[in-house]
N, C-alpha and C. Protein backbone atom coordinates (compact mmCIF):
# COMPACT_ATOMS: atom_id res chain seq x y z
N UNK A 1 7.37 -34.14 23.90
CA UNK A 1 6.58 -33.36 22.96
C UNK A 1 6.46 -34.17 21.67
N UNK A 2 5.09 -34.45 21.13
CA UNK A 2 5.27 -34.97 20.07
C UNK A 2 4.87 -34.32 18.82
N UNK A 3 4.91 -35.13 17.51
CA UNK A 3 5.29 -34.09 16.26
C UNK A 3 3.92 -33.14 15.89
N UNK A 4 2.75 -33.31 16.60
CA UNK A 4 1.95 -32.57 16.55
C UNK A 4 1.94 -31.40 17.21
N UNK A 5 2.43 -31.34 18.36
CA UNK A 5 2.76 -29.87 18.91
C UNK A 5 3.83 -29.37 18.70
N UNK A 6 4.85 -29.48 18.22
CA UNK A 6 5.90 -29.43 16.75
C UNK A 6 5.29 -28.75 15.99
N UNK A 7 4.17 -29.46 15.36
CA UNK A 7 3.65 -28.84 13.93
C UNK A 7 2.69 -27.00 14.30
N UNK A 8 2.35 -27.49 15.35
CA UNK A 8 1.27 -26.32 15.85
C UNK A 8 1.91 -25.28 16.64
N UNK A 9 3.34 -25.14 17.12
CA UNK A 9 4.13 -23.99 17.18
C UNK A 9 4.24 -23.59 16.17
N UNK A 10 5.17 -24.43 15.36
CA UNK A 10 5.58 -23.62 13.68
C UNK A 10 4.56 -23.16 13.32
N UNK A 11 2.74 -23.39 13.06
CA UNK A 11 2.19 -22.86 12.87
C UNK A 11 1.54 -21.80 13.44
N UNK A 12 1.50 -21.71 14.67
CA UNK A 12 1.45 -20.43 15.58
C UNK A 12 2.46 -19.35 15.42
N UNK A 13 3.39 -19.68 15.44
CA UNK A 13 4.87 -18.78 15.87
C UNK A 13 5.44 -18.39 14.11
N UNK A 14 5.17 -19.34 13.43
CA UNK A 14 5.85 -19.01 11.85
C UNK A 14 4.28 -18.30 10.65
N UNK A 15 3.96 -19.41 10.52
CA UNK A 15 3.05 -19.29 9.55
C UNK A 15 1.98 -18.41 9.81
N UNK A 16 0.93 -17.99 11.24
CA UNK A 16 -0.12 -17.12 11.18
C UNK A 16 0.58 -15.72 10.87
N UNK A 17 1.54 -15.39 11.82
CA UNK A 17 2.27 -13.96 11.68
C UNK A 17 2.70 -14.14 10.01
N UNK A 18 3.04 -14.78 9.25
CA UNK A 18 3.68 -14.24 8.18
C UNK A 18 2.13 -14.42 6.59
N UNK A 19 1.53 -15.14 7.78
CA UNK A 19 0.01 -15.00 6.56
C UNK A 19 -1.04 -13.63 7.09
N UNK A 20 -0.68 -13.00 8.31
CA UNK A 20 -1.09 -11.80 8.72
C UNK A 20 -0.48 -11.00 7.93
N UNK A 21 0.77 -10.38 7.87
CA UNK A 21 1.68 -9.65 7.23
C UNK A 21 1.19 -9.93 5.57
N UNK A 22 1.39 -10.98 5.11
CA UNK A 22 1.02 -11.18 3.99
C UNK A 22 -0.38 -10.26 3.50
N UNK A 23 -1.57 -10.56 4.51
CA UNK A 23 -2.74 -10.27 3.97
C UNK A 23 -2.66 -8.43 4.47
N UNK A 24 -2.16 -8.31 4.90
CA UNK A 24 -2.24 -6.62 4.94
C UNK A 24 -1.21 -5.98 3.93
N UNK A 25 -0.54 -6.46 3.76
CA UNK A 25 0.41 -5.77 2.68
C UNK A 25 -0.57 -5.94 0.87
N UNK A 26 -2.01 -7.08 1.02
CA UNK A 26 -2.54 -6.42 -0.31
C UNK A 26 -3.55 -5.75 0.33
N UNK A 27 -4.34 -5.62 1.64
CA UNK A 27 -5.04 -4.56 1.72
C UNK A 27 -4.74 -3.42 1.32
N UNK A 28 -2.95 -2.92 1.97
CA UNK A 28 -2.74 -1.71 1.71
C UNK A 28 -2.88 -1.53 0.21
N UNK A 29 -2.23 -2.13 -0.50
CA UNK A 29 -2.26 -2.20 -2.08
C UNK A 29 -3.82 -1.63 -2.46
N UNK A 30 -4.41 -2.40 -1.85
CA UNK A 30 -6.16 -2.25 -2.28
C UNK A 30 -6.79 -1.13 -2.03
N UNK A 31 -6.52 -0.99 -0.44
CA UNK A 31 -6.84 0.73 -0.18
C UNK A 31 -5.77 1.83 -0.75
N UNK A 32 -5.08 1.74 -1.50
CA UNK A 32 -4.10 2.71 -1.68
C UNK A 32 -4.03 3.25 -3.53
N UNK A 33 -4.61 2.04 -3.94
CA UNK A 33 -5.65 2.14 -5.27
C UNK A 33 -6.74 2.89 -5.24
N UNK A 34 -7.81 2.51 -4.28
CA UNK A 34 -9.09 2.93 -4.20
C UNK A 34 -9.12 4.82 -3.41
N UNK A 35 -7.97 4.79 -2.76
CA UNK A 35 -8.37 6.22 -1.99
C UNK A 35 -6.96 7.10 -3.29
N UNK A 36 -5.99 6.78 -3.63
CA UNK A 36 -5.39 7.67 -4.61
C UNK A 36 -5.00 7.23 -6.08
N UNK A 37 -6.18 6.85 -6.23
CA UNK A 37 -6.04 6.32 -7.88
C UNK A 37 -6.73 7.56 -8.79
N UNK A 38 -7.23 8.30 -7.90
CA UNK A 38 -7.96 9.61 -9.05
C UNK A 38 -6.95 10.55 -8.18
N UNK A 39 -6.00 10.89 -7.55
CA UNK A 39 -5.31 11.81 -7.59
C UNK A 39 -4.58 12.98 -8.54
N UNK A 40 -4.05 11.97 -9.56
CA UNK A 40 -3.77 12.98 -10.94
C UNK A 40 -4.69 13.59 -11.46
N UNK A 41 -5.94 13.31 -11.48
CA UNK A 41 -7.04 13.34 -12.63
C UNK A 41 -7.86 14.68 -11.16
N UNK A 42 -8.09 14.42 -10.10
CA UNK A 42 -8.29 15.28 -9.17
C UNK A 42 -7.22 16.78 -9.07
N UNK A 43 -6.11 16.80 -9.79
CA UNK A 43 -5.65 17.83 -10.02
C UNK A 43 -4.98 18.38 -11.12
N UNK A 44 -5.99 18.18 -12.16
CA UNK A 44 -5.84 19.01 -13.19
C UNK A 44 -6.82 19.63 -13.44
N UNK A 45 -6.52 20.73 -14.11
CA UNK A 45 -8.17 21.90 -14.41
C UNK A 45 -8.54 21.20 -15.88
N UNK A 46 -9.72 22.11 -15.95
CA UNK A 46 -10.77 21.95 -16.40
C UNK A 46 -9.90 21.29 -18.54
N UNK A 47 -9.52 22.41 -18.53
CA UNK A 47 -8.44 22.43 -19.68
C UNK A 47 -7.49 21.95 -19.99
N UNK A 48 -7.04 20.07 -18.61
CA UNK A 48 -6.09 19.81 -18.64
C UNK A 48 -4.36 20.23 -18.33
N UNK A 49 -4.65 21.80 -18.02
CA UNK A 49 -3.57 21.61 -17.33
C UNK A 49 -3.32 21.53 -16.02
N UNK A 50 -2.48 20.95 -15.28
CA UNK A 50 -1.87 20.77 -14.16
C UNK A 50 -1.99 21.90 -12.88
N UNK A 51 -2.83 21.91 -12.34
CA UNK A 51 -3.29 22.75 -11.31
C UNK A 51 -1.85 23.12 -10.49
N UNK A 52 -2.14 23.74 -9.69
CA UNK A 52 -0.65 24.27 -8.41
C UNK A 52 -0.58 23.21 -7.65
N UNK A 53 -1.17 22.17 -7.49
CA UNK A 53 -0.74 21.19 -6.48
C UNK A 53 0.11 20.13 -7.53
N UNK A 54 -0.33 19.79 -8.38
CA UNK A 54 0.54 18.81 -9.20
C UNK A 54 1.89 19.44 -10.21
N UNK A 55 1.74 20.91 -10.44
CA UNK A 55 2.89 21.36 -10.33
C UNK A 55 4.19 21.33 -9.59
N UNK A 56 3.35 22.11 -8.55
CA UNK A 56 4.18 21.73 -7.09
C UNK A 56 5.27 20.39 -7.12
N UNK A 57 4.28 19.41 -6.99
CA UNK A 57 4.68 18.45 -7.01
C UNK A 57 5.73 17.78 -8.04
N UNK A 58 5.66 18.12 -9.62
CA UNK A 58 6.79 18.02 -9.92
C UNK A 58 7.58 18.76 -9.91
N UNK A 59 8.08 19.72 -9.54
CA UNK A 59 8.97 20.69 -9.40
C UNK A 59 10.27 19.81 -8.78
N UNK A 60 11.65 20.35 -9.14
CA UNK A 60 12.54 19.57 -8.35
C UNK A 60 13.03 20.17 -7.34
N UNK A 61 13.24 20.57 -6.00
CA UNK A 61 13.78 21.25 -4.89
C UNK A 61 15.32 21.27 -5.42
N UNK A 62 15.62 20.70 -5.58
CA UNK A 62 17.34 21.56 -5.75
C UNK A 62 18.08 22.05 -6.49
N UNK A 63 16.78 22.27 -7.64
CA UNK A 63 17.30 23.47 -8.58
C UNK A 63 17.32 24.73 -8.03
């Protein structure tokens, strides 16, 4: 085996999988901006205050 098919495992077996992983971990980032970045602002009323869902939500369960 010479150092070229050497080089083209490591790059098969190491480097595509960890530049796959790489590039989906900022998709998620990207879609996870774009679909709940108006979440807060989607639940407050009209008057600014904090609707029942974002209440909810801070509330602490074990009080």
């Amino acid at each position: 085996m010479d150092i070229g098919g050497i080089i083209m495992i490591v790059a098969l077996v190491i480097a595509m999988p960890v530049g796959v992983l790489m590039s989906m971990g900022v998709l998620a980032g990207v879609l996870g901006s774009l679909v709940g970045g108006n979440s807060d602002r989607d639940n407050v009323t009209d008057a600014g205050e904090p609707n029942e869902y974002l209440a909810l939500a801070n509330t602490n369960p074990y009080e």
